[in-house]
Protein backbone atom coordinates (compact mmCIF):
# COMPACT_ATOMS: atom_id res chain seq x y z
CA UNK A 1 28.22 -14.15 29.46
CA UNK A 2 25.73 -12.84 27.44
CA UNK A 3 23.61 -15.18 24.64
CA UNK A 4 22.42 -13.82 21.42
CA UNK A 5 19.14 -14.02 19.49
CA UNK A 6 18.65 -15.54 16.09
CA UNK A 7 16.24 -14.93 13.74
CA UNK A 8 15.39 -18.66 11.80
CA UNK A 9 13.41 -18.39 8.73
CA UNK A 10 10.69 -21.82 8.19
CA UNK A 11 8.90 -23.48 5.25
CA UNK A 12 6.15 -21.46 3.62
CA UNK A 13 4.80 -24.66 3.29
CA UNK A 14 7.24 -27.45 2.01
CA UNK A 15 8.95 -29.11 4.89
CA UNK A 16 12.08 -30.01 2.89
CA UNK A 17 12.98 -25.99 2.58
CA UNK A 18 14.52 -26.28 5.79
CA UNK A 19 18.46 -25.27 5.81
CA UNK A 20 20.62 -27.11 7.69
CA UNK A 21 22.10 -24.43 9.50
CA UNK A 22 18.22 -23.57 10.71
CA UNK A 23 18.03 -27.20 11.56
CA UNK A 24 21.55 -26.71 13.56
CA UNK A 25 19.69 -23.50 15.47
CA UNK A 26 16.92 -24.91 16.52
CA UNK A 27 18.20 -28.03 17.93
CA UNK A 28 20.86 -25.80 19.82
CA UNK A 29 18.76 -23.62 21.34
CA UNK A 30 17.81 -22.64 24.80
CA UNK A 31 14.85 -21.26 23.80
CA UNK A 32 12.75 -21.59 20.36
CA UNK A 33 10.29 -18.64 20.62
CA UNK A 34 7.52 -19.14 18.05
CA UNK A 35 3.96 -17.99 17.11
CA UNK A 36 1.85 -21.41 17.40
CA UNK A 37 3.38 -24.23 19.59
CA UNK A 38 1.88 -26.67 17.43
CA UNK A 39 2.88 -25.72 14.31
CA UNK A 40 6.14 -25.48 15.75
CA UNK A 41 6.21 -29.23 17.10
CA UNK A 42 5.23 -30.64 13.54
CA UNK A 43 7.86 -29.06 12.13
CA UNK A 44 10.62 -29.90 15.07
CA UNK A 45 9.10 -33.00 15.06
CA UNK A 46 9.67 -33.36 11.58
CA UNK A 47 13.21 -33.13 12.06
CA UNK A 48 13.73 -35.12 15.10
CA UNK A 49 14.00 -32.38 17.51
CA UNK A 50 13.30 -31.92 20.99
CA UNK A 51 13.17 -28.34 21.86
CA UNK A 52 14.41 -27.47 25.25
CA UNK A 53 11.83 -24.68 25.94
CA UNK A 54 9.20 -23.37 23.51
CA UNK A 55 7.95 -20.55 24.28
CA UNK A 56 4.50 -18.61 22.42
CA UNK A 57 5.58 -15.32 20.93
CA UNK A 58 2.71 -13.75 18.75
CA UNK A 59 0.63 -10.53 18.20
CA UNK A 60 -1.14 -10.50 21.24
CA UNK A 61 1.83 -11.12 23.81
CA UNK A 62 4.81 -9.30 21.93
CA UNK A 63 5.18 -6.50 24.28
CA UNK A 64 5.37 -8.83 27.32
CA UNK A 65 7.22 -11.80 26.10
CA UNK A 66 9.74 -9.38 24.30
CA UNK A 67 11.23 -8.47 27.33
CA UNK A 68 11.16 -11.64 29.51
CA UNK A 69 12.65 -13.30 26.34
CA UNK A 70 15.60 -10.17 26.41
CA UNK A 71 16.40 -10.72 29.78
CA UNK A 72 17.18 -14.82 29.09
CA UNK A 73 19.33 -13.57 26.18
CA UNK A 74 21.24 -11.30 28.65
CA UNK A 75 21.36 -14.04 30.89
CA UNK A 76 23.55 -16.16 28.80
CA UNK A 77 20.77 -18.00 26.65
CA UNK A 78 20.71 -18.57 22.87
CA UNK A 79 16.91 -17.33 21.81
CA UNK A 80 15.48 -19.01 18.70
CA UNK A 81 12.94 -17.02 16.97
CA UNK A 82 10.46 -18.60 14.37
CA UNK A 83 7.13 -17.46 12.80
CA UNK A 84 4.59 -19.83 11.53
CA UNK A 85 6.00 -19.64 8.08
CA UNK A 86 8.85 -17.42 6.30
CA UNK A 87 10.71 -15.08 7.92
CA UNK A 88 9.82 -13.57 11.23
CA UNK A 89 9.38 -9.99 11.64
CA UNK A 90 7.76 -9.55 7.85
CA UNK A 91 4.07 -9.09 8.51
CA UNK A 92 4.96 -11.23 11.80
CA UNK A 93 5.89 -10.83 15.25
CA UNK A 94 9.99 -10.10 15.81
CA UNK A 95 10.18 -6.18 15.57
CA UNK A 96 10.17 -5.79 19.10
CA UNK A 97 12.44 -7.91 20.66
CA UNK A 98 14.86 -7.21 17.48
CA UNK A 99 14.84 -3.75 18.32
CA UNK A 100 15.22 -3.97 22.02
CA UNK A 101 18.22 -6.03 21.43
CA UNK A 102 19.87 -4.18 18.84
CA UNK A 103 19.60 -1.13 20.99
CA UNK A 104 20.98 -2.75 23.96
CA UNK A 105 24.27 -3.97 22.04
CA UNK A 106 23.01 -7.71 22.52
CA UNK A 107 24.10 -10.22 19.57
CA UNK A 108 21.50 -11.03 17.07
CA UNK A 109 22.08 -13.32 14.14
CA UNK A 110 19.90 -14.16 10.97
CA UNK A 111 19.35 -17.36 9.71
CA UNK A 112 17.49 -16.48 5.78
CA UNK A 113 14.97 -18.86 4.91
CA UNK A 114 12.08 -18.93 2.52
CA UNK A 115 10.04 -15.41 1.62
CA UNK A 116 6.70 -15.64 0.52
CA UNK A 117 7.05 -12.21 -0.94
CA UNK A 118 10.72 -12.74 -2.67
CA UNK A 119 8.97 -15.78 -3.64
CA UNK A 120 6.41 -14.16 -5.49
CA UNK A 121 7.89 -11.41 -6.80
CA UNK A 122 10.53 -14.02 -8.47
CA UNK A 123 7.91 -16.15 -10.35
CA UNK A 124 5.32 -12.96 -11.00
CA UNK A 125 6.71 -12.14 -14.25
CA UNK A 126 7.06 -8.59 -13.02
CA UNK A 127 9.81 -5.99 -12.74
CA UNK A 128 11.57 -7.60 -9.77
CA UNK A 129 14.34 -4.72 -9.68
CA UNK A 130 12.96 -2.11 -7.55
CA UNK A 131 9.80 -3.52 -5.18
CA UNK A 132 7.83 -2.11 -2.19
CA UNK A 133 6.34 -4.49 0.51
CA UNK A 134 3.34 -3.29 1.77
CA UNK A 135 2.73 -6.45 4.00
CA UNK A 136 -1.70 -6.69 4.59
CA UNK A 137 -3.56 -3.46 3.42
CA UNK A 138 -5.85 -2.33 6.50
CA UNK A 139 -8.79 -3.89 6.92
CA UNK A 140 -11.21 -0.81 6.95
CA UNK A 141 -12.50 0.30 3.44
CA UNK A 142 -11.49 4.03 3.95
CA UNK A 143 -8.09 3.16 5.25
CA UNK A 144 -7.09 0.28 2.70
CA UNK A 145 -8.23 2.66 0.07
CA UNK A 146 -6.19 5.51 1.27
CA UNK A 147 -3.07 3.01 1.29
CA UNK A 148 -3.45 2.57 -2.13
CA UNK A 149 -3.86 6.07 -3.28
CA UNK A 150 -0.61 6.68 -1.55
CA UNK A 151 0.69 4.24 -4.04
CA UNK A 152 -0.89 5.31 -6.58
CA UNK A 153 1.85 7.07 -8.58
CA UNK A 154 5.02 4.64 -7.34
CA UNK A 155 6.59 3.09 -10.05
CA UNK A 156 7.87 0.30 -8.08
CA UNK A 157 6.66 -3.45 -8.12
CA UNK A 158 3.80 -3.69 -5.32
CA UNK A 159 3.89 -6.42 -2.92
CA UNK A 160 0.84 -7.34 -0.79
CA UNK A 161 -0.32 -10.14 1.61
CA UNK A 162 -4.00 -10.93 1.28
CA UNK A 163 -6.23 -13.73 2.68
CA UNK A 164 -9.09 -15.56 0.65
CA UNK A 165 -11.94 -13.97 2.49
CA UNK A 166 -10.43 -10.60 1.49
CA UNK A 167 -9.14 -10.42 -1.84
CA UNK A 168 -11.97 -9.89 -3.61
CA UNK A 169 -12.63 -6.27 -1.88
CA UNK A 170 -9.00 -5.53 -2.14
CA UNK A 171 -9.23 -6.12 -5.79
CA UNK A 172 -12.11 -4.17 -6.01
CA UNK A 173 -10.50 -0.92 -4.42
CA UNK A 174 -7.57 -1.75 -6.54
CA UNK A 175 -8.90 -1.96 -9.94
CA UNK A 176 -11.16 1.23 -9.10
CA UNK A 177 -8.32 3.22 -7.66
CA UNK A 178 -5.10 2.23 -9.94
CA UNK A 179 -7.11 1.23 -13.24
CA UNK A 180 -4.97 -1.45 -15.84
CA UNK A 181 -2.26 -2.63 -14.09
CA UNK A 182 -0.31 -5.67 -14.61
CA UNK A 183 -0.67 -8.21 -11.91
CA UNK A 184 -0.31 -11.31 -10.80
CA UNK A 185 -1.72 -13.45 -7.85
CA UNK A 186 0.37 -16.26 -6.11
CA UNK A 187 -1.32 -18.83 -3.38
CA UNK A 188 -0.08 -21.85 -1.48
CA UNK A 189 3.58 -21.27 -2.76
CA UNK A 190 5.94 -24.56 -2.53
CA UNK A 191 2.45 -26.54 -1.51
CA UNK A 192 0.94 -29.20 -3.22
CA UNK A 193 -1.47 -27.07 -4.79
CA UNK A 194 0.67 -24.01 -5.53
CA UNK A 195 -0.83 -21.60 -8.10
CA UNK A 196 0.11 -18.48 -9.98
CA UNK A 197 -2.75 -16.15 -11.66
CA UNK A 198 -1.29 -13.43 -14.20
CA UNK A 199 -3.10 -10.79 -15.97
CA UNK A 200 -4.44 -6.79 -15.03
CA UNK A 201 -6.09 -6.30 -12.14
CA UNK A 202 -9.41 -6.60 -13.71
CA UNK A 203 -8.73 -9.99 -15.17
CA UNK A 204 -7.74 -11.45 -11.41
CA UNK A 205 -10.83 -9.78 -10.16
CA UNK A 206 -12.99 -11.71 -12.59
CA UNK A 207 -11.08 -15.32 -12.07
CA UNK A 208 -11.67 -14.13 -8.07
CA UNK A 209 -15.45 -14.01 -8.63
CA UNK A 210 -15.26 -16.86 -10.87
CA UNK A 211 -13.25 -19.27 -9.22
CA UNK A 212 -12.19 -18.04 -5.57
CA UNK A 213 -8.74 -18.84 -4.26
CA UNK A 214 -7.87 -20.69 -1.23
CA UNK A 215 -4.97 -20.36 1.20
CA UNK A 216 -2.31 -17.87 1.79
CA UNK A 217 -1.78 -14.86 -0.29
CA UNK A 218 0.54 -12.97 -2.02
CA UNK A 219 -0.69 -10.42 -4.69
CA UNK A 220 1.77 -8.48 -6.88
CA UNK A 221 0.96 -5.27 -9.14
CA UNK A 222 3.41 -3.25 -11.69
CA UNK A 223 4.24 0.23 -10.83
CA UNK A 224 3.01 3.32 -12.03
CA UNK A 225 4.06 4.00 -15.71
CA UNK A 226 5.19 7.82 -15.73
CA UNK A 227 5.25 9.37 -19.07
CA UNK A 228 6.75 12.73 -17.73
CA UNK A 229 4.06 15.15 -18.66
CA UNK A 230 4.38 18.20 -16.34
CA UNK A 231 1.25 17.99 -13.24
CA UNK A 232 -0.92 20.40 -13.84
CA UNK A 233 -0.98 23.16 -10.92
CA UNK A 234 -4.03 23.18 -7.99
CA UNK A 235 -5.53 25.81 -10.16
CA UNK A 236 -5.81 23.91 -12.91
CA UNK A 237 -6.65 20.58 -11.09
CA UNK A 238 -9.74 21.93 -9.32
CA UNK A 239 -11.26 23.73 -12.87
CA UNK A 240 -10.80 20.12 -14.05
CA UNK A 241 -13.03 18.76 -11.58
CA UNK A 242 -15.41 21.44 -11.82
CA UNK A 243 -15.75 21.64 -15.40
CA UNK A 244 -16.55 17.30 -15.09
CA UNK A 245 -19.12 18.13 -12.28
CA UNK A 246 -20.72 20.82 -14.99
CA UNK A 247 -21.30 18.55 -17.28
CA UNK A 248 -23.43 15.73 -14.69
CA UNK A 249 -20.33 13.93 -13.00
CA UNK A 250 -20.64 13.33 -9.33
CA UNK A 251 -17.82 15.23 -7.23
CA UNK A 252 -15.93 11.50 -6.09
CA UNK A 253 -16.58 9.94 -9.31
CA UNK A 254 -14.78 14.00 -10.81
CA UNK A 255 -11.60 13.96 -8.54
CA UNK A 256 -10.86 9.63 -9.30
CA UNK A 257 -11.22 10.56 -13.07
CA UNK A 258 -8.66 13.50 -12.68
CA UNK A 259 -6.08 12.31 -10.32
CA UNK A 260 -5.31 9.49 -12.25
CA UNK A 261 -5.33 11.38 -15.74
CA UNK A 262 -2.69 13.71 -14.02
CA UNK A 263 -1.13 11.28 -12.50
CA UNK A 264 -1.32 12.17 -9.07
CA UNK A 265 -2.89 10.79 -5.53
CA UNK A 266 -6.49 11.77 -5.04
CA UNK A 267 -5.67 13.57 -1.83
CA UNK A 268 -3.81 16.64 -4.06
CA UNK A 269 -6.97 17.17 -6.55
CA UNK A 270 -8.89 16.89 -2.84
CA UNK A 271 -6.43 19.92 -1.45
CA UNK A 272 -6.54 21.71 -4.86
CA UNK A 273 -10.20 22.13 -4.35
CA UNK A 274 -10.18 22.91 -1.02
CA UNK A 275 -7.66 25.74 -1.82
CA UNK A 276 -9.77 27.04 -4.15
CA UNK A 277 -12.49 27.82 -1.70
CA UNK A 278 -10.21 30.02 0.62
């Protein structure tokens, strides 16, 4: 007979956020796969569980542990998968052995626990209707930077995972590449020292410098605001850059200024001026 897998969201940081039914799962299972062992303990421990087998399940080992873990499931075992915090397989390990099962035909069940991001997004003060989770922006300048000109002209709610050491240049590329935005920055959410920063992007950049945030996280920004103007065509685009450079503006500083006056990612004032050279 073949088991099943189950996905069990954990606390994002308050203990008592556990459901029973998680608490049910992971005292029933075979196996609790999970991404630190002893964050795991303190919070079985916390409930008065003794887990038959834990098993590490992170980054680093996914592709391996995926499929020994699959081939307990088919085996007859009930697989319990937890993250450190939230839900796994957001911006944590799961995809994998989610995928490999789901392919295969082999049960998998969700238990929904606490979101960091939902739980942002809910106390942000910002459009919460239509949202796009972008998990953690890359860590290299050049490729965090062309993430967010991709995202430039969506008009959904951004939501983006962030650590303390990193905001700062993340704001940085934000406030230079999206201009005033509505914001707002969430940290340590359900903790004892939970906070919630609102303002534009500039104002959490300054309160960044000033006072710099500790702990996880999560950094929301309003969508784009179209006000249906027609985009100009590549023609048009490129003689607006060149007629900026004319008058003593560098070429990077030219296409930034235009693309977000038309509305449009950087890249298509980029190909506009390239077309105009062939």
């Amino acid at each position: 007979m073949t088991g099943k897998l189950i996905l069990c969201g954990t606390p994002i940081g308050n203990l008592e956020d556990l459901s029973p039914r998680a608490e049910r799962s992971l005292r029933e299972a075979d196996v609790v796969a999970c991404e630190d062992t002893r964050r795991t303990r303190k919070l079985l421990s916390h409930f008065g569980i003794r887990a038959k087998d834990l098993v590490v399940y992170h980054e680093g080992n996914e592709r391996r542990q995926a499929s020994g873990l699959f081939e307990r499931i088919v085996g007859g075992e009930t697989v319990v998968l937890v993250s450190d915090a939230g839900m796994p397989g957001l911006s944590d390990p799961g995809y994998r052995l989610v995928k490999l099962c789901a392919d295969s035909g082999v049960t998998v069940e969700v238990v929904p626990g606490p979101s960091a991001a939902i739980a942002a997004l809910a106390i942000s003060g910002l459009p919460p209707g239509r949202f796009t989770f972008e998990g953690f922006f890359p860590r290299k300048k050049g490729d965090r930077r062309r993430r967010i000109e991709d995202l430039a002209t969506d008009a959904r709610t951004m939501i983006i995972y962030d650590s303390p050491h990193r905001i700062e240049e993340t704001l940085e590329d934000l406030v230079d590449l999206l201009g005033e935005r509505p914001a707002a920055l969430a940290r340590e959410l359900t903790k004892m020292h939970e906070e919630v920063r609102r303002g534009s992007l500039a104002d959490l950049l300054a309160g960044v410098r000033k006072e710099p945030p500790r702990g996880e996280i999560v950094l929301l920004i309003g969508g784009a605001v179209h006000e249906h103007k027609p985009v100009p065509e590549a023609a048009e685009l490129a003689q607006m850059v060149r007629a900026m450079m004319e008058d003593g503006t560098d070429r990077k500083e030219a296409m930034h200024t235009v693309a977000r006056e038309a509305g449009v990612p950087k890249r298509v004032v980029f190909d506009a001026l390239v077309e105009e050279r062939s």
